[in-house]
C-alpha atoms as a PDB file:
ATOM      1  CA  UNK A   1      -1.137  -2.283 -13.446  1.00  0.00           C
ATOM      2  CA  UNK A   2      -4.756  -4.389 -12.866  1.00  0.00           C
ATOM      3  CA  UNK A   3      -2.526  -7.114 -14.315  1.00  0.00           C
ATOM      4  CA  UNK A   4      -0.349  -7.328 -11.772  1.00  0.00           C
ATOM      5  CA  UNK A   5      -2.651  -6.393  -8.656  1.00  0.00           C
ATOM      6  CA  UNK A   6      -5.199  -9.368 -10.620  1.00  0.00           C
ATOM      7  CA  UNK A   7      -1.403 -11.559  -9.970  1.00  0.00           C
ATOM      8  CA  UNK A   8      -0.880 -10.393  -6.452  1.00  0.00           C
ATOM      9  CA  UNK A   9      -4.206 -10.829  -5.365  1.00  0.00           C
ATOM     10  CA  UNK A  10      -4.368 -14.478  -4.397  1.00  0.00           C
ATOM     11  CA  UNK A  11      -1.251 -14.242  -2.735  1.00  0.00           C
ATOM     12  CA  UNK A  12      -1.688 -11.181  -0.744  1.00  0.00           C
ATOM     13  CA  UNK A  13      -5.506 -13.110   0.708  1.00  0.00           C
ATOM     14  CA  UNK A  14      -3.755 -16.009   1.470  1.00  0.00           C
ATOM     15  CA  UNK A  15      -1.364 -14.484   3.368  1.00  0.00           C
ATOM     16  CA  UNK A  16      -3.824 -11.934   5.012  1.00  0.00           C
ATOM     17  CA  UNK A  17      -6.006 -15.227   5.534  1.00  0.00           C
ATOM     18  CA  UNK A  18      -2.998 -17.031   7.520  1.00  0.00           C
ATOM     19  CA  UNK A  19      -2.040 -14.296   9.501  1.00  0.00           C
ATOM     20  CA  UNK A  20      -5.348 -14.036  10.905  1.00  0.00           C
ATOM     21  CA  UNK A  21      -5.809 -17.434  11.611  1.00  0.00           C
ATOM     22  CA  UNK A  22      -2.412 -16.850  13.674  1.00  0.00           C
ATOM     23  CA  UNK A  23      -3.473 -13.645  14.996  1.00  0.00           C
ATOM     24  CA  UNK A  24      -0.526 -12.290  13.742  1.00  0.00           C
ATOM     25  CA  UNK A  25      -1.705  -9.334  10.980  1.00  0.00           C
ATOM     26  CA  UNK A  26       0.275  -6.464  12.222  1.00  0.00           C
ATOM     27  CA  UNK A  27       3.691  -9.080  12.377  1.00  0.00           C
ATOM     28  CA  UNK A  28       3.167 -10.354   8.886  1.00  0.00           C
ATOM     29  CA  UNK A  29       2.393  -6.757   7.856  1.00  0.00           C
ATOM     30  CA  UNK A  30       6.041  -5.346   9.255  1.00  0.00           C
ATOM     31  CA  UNK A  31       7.508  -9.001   7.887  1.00  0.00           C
ATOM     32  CA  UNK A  32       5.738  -8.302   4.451  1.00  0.00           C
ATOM     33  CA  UNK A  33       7.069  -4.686   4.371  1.00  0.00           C
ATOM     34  CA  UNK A  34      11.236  -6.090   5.038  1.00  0.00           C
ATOM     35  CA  UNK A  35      10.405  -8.276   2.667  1.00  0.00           C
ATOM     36  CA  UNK A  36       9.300  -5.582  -0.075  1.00  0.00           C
ATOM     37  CA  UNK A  37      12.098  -2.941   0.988  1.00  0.00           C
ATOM     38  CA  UNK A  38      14.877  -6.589   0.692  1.00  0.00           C
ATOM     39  CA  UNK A  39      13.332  -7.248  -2.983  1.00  0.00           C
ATOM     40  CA  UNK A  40      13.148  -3.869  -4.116  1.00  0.00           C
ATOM     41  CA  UNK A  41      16.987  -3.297  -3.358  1.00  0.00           C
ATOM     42  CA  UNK A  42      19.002  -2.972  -6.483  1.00  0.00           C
ATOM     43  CA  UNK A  43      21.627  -5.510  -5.192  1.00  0.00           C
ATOM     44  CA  UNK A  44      18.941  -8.356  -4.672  1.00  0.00           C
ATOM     45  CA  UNK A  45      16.897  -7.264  -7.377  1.00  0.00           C
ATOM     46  CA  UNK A  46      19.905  -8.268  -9.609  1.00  0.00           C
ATOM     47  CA  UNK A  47      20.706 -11.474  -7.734  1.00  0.00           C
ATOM     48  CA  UNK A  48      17.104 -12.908  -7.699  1.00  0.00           C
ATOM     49  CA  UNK A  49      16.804 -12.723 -11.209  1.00  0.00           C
ATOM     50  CA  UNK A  50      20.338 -14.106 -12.067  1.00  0.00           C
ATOM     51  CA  UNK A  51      19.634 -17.340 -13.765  1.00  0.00           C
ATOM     52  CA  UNK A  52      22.667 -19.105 -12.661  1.00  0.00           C
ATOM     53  CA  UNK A  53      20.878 -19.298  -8.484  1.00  0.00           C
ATOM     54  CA  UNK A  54      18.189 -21.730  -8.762  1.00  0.00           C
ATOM     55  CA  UNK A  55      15.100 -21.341  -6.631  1.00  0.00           C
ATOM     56  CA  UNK A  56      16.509 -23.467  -3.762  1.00  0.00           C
ATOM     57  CA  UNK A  57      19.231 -20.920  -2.954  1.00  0.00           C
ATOM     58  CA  UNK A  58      17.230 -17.529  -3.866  1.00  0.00           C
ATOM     59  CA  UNK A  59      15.143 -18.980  -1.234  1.00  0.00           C
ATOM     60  CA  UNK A  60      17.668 -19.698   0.807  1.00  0.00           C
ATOM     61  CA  UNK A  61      19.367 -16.361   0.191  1.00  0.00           C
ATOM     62  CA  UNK A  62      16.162 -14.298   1.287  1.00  0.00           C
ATOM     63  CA  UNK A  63      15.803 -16.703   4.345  1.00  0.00           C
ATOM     64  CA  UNK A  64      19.160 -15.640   5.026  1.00  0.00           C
ATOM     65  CA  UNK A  65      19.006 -12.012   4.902  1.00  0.00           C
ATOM     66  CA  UNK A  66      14.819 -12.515   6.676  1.00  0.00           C
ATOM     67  CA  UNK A  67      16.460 -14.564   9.541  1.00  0.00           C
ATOM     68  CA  UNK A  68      15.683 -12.412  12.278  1.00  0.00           C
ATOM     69  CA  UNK A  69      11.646 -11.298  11.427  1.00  0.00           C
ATOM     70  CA  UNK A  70      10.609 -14.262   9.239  1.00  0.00           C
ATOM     71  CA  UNK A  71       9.026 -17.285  10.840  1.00  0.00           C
ATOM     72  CA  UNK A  72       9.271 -20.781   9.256  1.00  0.00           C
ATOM     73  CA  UNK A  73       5.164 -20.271   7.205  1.00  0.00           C
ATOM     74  CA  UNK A  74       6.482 -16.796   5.990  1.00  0.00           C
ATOM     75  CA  UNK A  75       9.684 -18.851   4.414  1.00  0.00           C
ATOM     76  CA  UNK A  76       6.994 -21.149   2.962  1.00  0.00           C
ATOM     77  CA  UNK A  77       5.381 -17.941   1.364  1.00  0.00           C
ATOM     78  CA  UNK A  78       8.773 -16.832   0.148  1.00  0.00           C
ATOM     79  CA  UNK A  79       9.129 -19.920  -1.461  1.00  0.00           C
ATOM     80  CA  UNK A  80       5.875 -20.090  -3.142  1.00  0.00           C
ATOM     81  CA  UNK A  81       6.448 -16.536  -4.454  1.00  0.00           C
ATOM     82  CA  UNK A  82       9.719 -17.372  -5.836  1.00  0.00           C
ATOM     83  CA  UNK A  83       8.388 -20.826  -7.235  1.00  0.00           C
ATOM     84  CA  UNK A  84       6.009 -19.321  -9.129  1.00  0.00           C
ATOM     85  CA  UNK A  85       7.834 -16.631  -9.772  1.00  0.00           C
ATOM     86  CA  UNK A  86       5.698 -13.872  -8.390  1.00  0.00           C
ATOM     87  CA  UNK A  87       8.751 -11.861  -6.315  1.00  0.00           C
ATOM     88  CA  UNK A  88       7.766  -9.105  -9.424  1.00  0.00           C
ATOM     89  CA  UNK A  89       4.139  -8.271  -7.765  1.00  0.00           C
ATOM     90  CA  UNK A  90       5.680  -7.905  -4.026  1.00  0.00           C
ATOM     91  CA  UNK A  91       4.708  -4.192  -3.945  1.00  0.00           C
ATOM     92  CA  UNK A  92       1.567  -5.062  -4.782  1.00  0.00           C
ATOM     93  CA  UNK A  93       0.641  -7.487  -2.063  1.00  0.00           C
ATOM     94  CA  UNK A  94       1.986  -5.525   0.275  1.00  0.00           C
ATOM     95  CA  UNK A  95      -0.289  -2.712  -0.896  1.00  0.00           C
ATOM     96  CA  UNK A  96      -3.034  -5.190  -1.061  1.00  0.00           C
ATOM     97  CA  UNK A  97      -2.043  -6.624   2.405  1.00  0.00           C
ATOM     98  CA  UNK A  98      -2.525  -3.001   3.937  1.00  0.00           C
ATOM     99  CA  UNK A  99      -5.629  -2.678   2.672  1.00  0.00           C
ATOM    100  CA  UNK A 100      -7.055  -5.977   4.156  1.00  0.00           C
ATOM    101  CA  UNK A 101      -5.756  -4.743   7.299  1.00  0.00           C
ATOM    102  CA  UNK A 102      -7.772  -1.483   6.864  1.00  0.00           C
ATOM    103  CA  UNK A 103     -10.910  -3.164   6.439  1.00  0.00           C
ATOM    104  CA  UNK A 104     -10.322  -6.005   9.297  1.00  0.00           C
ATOM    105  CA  UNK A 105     -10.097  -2.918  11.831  1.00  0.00           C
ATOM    106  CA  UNK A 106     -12.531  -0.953   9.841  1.00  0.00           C
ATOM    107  CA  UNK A 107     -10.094   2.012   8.877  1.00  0.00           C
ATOM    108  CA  UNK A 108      -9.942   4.346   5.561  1.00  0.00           C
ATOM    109  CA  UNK A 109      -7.072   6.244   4.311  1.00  0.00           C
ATOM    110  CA  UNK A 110      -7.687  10.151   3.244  1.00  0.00           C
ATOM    111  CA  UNK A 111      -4.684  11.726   1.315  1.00  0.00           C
ATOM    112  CA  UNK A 112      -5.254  15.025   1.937  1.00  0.00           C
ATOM    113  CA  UNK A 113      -3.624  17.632  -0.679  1.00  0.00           C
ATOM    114  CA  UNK A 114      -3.491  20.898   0.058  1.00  0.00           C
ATOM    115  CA  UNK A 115      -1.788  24.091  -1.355  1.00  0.00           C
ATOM    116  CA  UNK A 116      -0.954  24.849   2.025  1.00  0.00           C
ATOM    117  CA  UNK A 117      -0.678  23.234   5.723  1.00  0.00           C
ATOM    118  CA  UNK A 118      -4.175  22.902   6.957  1.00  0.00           C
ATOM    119  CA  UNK A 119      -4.408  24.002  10.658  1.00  0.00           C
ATOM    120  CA  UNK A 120      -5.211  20.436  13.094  1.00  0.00           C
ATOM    121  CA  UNK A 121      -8.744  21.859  13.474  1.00  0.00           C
ATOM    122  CA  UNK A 122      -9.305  21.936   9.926  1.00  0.00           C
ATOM    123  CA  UNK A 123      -8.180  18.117   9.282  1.00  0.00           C
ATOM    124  CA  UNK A 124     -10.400  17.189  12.602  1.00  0.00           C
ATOM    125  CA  UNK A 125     -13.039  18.698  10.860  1.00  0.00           C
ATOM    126  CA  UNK A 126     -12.013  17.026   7.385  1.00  0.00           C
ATOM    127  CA  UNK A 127     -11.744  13.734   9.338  1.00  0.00           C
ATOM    128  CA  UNK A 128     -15.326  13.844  11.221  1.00  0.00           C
ATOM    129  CA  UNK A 129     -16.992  14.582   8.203  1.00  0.00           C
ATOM    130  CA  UNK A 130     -15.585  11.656   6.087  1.00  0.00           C
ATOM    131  CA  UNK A 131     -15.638   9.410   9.558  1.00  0.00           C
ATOM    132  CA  UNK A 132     -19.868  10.278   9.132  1.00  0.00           C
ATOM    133  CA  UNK A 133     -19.571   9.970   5.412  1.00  0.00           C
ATOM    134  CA  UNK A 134     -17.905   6.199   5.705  1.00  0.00           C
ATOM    135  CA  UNK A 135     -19.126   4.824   8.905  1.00  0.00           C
ATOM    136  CA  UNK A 136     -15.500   4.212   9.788  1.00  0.00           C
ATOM    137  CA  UNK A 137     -12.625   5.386  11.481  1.00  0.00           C
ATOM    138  CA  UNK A 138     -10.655   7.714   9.090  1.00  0.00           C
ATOM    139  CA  UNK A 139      -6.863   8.334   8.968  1.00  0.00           C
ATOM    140  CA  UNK A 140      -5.597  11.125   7.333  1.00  0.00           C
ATOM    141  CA  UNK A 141      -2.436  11.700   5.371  1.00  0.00           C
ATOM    142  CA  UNK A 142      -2.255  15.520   4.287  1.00  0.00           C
ATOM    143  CA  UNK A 143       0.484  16.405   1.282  1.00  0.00           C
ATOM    144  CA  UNK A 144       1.694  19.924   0.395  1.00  0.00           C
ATOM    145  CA  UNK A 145       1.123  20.192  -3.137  1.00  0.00           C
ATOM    146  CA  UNK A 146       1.706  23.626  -4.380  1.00  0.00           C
ATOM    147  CA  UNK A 147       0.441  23.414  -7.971  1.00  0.00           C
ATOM    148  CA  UNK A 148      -3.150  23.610  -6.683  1.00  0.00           C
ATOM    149  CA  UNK A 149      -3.019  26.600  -5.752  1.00  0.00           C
ATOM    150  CA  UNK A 150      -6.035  26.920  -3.062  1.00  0.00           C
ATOM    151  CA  UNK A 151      -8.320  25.033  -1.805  1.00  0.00           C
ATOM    152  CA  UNK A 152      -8.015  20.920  -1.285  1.00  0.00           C
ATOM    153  CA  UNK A 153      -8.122  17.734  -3.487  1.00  0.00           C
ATOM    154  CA  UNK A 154      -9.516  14.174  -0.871  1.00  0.00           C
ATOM    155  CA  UNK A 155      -8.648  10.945  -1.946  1.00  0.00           C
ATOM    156  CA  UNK A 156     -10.392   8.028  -0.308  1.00  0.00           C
ATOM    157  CA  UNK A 157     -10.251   4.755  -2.007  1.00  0.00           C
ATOM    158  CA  UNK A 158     -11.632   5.826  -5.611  1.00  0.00           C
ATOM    159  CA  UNK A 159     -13.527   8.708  -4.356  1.00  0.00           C
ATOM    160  CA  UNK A 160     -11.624  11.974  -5.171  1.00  0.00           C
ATOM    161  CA  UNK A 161     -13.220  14.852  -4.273  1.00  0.00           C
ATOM    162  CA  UNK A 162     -11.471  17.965  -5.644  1.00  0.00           C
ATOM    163  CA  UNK A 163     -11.478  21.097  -4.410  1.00  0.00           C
ATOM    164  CA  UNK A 164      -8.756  23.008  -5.639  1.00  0.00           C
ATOM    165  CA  UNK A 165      -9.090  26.217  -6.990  1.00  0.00           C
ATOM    166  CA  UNK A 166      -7.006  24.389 -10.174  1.00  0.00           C
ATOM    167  CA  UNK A 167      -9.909  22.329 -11.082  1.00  0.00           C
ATOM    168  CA  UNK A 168     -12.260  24.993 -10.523  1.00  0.00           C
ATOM    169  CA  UNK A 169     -10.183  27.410 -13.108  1.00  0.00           C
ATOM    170  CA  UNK A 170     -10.237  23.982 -15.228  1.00  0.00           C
ATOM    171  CA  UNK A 171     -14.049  23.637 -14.796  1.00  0.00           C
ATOM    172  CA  UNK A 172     -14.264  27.591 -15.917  1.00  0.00           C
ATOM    173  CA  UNK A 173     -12.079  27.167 -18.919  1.00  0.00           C
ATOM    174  CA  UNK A 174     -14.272  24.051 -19.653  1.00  0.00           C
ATOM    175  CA  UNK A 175     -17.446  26.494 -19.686  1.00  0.00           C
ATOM    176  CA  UNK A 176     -16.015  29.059 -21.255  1.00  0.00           C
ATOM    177  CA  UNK A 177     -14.556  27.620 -24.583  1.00  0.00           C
END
């Protein structure tokens, strides 16, 4: 996994990097996400790595089927992925891409599992506490994950802070053995 995000990096700075000099993030963002969901597809999955295209025409084939949201640098990027054969790590620029974005507009992601829907007053309260916590405008994603369950498990970058009445039961087993 660090192998391929250490791959994707370059790539998904570059592109971040050229976007902003166009002031055009959020369009290479939605262009970068056709592009993943086009890759991923089982159908062109198979035909990009069929040895019998050369690069030329893969190109040309995603060019093709990008026609109507890629612009002629983002067809240059397509080529330089598929050049160096780098169309594997996609997901991960796009995921790297995203998070660029989040710090150019000073944003963090919370995923938010709970064992059960938390009221909107409860995640206000959740998000004003990590908005203090970060300095930065939060977002928050809440999951229903019933295997926890009570209580909460926040995921914020690396920082997980759990919770859940699971890891407390976990933390008393711990103790008690």
């Amino acid at each position: 996994m660090s192998e391929l995000l250490t791959t994707a990096r370059p790539y998904a700075k570059a592109l971040f990097k050229t976007a902003k000099d166009q002031n055009s993030l959020d369009e290479y963002f939605k262009i970068l996400s056709d592009l993943s969901m086009v890759v991923n597809q089982k159908e062109v999955k198979n035909l990009l790595l069929n040895d019998s295209f050369d690069n030329k025409e893969k190109v040309k084939i995603l060019s093709e089927i990008m026609k109507d949201s890629a612009n002629e640098n983002f067809v240059r990027f397509i080529n330089l992925l598929i050049e160096n054969n780098r169309l594997i790590v996609i997901s991960e620029i796009l995921n790297l891409y995203a998070v660029y974005l989040q710090e150019e507009r000073s944003l963090k992601t919370a995923k938010i599992n709970t064992a059960y829907e938390l009221s909107n007053e409860q995640l206000e309260s959740i998000k004003a506490a990590l908005e203090k916590r970060f300095n930065k405008k939060v977002v928050v994603e809440q999951n229903i994950d019933t295997t926890l369950l009570a209580g909460a498990v926040v995921r914020v970058d690396d920082l997980v802070i759990d919770g859940s009445l699971k890891e407390q039961l976990r933390k008393l087993e711990t103790q008690l053995i």
